[in-house]
N, C-alpha and C. Protein backbone atom coordinates (compact mmCIF):
# COMPACT_ATOMS: atom_id res chain seq x y z
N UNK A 1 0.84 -1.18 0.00
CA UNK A 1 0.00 0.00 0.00
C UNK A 1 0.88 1.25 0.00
N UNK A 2 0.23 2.37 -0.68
CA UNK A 2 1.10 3.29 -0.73
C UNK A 2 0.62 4.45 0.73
N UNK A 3 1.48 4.90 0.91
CA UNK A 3 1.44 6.17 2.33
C UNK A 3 2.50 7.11 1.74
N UNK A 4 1.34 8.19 2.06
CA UNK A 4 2.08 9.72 2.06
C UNK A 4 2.58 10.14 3.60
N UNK A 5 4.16 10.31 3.33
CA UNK A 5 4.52 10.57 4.93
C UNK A 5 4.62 11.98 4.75
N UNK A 6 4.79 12.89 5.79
CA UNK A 6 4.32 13.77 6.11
C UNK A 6 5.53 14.56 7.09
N UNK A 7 6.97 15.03 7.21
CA UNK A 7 7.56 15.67 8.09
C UNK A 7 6.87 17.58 7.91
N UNK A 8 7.69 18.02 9.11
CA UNK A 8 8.05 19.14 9.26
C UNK A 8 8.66 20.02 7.76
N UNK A 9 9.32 19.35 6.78
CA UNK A 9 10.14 19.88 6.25
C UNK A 9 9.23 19.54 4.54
N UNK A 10 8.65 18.30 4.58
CA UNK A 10 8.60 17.63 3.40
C UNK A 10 7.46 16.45 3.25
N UNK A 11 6.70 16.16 2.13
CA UNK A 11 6.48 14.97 2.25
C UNK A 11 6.78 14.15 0.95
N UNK A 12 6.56 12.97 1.20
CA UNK A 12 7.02 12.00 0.06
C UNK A 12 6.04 10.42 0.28
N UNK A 13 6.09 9.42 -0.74
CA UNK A 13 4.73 8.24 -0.58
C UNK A 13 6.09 7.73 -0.27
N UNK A 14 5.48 6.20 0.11
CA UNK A 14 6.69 5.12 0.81
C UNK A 14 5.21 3.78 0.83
N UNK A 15 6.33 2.66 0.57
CA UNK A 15 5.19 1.33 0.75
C UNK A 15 5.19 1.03 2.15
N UNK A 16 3.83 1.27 2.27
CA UNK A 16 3.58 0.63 3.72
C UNK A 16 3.79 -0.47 3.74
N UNK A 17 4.54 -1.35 4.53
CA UNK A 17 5.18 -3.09 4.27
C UNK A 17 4.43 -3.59 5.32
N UNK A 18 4.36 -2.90 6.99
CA UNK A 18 3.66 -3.93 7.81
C UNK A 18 2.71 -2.97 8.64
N UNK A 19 2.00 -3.23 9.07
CA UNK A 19 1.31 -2.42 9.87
C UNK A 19 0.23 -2.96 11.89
N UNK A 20 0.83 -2.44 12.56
CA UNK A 20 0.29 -3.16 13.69
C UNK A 20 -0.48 -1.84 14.20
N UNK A 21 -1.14 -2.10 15.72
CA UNK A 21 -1.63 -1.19 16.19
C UNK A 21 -1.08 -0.14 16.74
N UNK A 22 0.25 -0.46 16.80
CA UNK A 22 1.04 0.77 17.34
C UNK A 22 2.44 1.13 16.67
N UNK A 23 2.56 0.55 15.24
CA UNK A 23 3.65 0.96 14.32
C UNK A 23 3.17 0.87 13.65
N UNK A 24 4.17 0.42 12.20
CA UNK A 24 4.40 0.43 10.94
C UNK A 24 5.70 0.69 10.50
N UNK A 25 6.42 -0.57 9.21
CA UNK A 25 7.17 -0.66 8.89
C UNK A 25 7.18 0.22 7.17
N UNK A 26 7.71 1.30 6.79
CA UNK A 26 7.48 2.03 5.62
C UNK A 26 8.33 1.52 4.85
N UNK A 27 8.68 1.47 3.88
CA UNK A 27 9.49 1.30 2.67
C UNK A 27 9.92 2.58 1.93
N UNK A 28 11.06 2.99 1.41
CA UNK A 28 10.99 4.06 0.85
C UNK A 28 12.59 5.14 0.22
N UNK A 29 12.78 5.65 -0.55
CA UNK A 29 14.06 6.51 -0.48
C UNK A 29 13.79 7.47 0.07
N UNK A 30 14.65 7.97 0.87
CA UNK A 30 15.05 9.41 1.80
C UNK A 30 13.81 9.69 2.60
N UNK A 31 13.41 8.60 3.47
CA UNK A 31 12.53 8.55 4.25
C UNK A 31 13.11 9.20 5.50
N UNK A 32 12.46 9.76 6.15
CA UNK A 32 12.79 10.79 7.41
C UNK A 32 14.13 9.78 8.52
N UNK A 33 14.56 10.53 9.10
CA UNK A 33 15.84 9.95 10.21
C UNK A 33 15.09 8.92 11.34
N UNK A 34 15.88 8.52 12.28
CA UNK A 34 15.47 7.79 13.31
C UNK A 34 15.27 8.98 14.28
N UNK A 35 14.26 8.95 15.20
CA UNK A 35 13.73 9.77 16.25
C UNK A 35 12.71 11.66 15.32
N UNK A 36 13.09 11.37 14.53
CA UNK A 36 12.21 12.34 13.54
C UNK A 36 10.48 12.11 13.60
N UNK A 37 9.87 13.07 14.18
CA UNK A 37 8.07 13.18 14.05
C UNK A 37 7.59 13.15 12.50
N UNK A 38 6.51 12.26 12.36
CA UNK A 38 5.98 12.60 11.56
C UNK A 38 4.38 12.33 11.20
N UNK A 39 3.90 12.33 9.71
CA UNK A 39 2.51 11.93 9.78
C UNK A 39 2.29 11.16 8.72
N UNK A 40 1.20 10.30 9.09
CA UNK A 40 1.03 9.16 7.76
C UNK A 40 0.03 8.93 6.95
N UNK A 41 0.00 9.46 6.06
CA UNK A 41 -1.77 9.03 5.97
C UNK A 41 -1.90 8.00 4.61
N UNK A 42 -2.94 7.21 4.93
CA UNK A 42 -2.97 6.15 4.09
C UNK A 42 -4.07 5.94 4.21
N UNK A 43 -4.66 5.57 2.98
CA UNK A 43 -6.00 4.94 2.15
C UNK A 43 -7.36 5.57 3.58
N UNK A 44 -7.30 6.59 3.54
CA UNK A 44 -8.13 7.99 4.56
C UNK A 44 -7.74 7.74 5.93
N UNK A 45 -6.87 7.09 6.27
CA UNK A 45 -6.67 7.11 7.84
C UNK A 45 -5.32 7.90 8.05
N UNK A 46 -5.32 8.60 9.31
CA UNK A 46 -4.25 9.55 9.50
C UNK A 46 -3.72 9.45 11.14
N UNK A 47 -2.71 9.33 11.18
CA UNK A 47 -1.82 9.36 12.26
C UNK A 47 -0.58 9.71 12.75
N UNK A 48 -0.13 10.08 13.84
CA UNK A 48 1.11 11.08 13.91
C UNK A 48 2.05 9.64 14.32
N UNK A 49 2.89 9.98 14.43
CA UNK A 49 4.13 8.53 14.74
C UNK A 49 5.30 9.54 14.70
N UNK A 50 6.70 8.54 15.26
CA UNK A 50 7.98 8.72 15.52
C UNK A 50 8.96 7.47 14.33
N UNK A 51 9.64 7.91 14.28
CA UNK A 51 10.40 6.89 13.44
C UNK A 51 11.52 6.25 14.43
N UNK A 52 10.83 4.72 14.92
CA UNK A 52 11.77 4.23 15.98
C UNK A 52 13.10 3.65 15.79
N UNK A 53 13.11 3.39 14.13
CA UNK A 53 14.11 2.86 13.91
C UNK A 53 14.46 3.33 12.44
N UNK A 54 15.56 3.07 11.79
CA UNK A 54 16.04 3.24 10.21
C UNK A 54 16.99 1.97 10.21
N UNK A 55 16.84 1.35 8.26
CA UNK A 55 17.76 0.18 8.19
C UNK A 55 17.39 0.33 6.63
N UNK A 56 17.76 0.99 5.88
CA UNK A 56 18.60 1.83 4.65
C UNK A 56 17.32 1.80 4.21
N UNK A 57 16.59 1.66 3.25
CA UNK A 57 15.27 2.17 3.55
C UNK A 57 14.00 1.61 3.53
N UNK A 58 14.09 1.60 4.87
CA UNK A 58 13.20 1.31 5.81
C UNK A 58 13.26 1.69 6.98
N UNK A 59 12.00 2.16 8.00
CA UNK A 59 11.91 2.78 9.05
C UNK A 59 10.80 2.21 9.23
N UNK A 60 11.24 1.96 10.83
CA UNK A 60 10.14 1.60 11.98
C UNK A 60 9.88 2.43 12.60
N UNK A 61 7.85 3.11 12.28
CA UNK A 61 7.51 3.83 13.05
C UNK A 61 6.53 3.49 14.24
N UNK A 62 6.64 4.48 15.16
CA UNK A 62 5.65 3.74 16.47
C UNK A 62 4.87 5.27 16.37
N UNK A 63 3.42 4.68 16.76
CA UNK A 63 2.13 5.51 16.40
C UNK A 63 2.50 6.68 17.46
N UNK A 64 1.90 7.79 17.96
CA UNK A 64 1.65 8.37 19.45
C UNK A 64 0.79 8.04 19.92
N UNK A 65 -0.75 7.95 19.11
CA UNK A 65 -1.46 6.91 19.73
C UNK A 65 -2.06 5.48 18.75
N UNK A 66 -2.37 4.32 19.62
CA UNK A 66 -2.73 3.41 19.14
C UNK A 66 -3.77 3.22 17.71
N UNK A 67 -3.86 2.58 17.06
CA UNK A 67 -4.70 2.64 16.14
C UNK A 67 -5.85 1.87 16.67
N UNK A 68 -7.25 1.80 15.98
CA UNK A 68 -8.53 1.69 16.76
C UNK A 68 -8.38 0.13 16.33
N UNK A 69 -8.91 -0.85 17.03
CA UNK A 69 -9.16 -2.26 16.04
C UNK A 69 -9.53 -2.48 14.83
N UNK A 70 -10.78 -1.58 14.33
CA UNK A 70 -11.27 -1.11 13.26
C UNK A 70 -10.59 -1.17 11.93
N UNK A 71 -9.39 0.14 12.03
CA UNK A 71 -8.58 0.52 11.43
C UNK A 71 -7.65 -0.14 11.02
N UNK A 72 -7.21 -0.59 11.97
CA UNK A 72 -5.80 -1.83 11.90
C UNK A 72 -6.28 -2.53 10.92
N UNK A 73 -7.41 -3.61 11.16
CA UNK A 73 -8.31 -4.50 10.19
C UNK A 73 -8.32 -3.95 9.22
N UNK A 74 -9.06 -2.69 8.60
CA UNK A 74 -9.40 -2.37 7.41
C UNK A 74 -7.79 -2.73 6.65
N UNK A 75 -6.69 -1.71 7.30
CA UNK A 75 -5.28 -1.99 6.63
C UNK A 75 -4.90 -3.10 6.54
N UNK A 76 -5.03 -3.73 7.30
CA UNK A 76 -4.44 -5.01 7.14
C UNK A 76 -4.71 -5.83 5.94
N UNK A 77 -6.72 -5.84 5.59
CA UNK A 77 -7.67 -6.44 4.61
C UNK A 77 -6.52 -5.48 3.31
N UNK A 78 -6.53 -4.52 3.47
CA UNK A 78 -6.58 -3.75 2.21
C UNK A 78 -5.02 -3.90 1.42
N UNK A 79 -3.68 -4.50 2.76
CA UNK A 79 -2.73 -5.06 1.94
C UNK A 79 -2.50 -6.35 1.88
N UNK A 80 -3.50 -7.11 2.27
CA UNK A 80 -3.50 -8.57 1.74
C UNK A 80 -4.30 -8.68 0.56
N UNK A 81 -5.16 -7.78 0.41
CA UNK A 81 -6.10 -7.52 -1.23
C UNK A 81 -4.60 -6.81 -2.20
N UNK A 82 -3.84 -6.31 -2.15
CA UNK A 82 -2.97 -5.56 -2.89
C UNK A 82 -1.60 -6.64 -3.21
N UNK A 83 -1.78 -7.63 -2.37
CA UNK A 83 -0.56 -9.05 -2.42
C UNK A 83 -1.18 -9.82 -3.43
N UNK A 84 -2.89 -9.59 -4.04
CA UNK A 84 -2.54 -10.28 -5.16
C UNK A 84 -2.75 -9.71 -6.14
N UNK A 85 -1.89 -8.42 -6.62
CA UNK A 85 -2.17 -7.57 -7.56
C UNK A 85 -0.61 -8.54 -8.57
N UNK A 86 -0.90 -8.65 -9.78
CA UNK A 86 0.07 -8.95 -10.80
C UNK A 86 1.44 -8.59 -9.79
N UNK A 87 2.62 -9.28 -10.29
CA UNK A 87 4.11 -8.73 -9.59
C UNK A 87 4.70 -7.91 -10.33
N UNK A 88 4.33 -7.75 -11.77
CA UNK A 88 4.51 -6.29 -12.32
C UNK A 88 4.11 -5.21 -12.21
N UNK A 89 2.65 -5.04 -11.26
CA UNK A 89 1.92 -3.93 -11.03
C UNK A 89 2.56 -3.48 -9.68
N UNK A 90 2.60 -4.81 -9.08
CA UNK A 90 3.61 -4.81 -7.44
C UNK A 90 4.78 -4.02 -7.51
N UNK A 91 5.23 -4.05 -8.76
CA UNK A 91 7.18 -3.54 -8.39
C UNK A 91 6.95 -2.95 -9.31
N UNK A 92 5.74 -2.03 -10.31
CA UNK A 92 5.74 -0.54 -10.47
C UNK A 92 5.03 0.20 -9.30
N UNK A 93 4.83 -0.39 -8.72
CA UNK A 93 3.96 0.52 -7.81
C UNK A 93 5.47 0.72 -6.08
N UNK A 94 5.83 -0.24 -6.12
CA UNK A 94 6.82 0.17 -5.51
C UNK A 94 8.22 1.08 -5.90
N UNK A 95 8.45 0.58 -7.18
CA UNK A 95 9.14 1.85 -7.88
C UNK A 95 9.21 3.43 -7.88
N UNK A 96 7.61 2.97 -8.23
CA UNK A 96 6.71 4.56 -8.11
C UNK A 96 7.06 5.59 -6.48
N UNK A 97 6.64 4.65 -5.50
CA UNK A 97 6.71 4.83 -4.13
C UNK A 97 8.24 5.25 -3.85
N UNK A 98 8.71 4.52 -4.67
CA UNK A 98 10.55 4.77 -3.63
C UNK A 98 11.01 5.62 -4.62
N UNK A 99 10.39 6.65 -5.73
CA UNK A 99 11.10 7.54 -6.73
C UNK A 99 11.88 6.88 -7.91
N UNK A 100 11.91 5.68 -7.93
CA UNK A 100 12.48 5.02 -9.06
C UNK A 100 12.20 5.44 -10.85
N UNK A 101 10.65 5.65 -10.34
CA UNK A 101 10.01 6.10 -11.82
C UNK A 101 9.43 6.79 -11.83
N UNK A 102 9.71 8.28 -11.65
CA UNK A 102 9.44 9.33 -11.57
C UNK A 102 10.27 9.73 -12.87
């Protein structure tokens, strides 16, 4: 799934890779630093988070607050519906996300 992140300075999309009730793992080039605020919004849901971790690109963010059960579910449904999109649509769409094909 794609997410528009959201700093202080900038924003840019990144593949959302995992998503729990109180993180999310992003995918992405020149995705914000470790300990950097930011915001996420994806397929209409919006939330503020910290970036707990970086590992070249990828960042682990932790929510500020929890996500509702609701929510989690819907995301969750909505990137296991997107795992069976063609693997060519998969890795333009991640391309797309990390600036590759721009």
């Amino acid at each position: 799934m794609i997410a528009v992140i959201t700093t202080l300075r900038d924003s840019r999309s990144a593949v959302l890779a995992d998503v729990s009730s109180t993180g999310a793992r992003l995918r992405g080039r020149n995705l914000p630093a470790e300990h950097e605020d930011l915001f996420i919004a994806v397929d209409g849901l919006s939330v503020f988070g910290t970036v707990a971790w970086a590992d070249g690109d990828e960042r682990g963010v932790s929510f500020d607050v929890p996500l509702q059960p609701g929510d989690e579910a819907i995301l969750r449904e909505r990137m296991v519906q997107g795992q069976g999109l063609p693997l060519e649509l998969k890795a333009a769409l991640d391309d797309w996300a990390q600036g590759f094909a721009r």
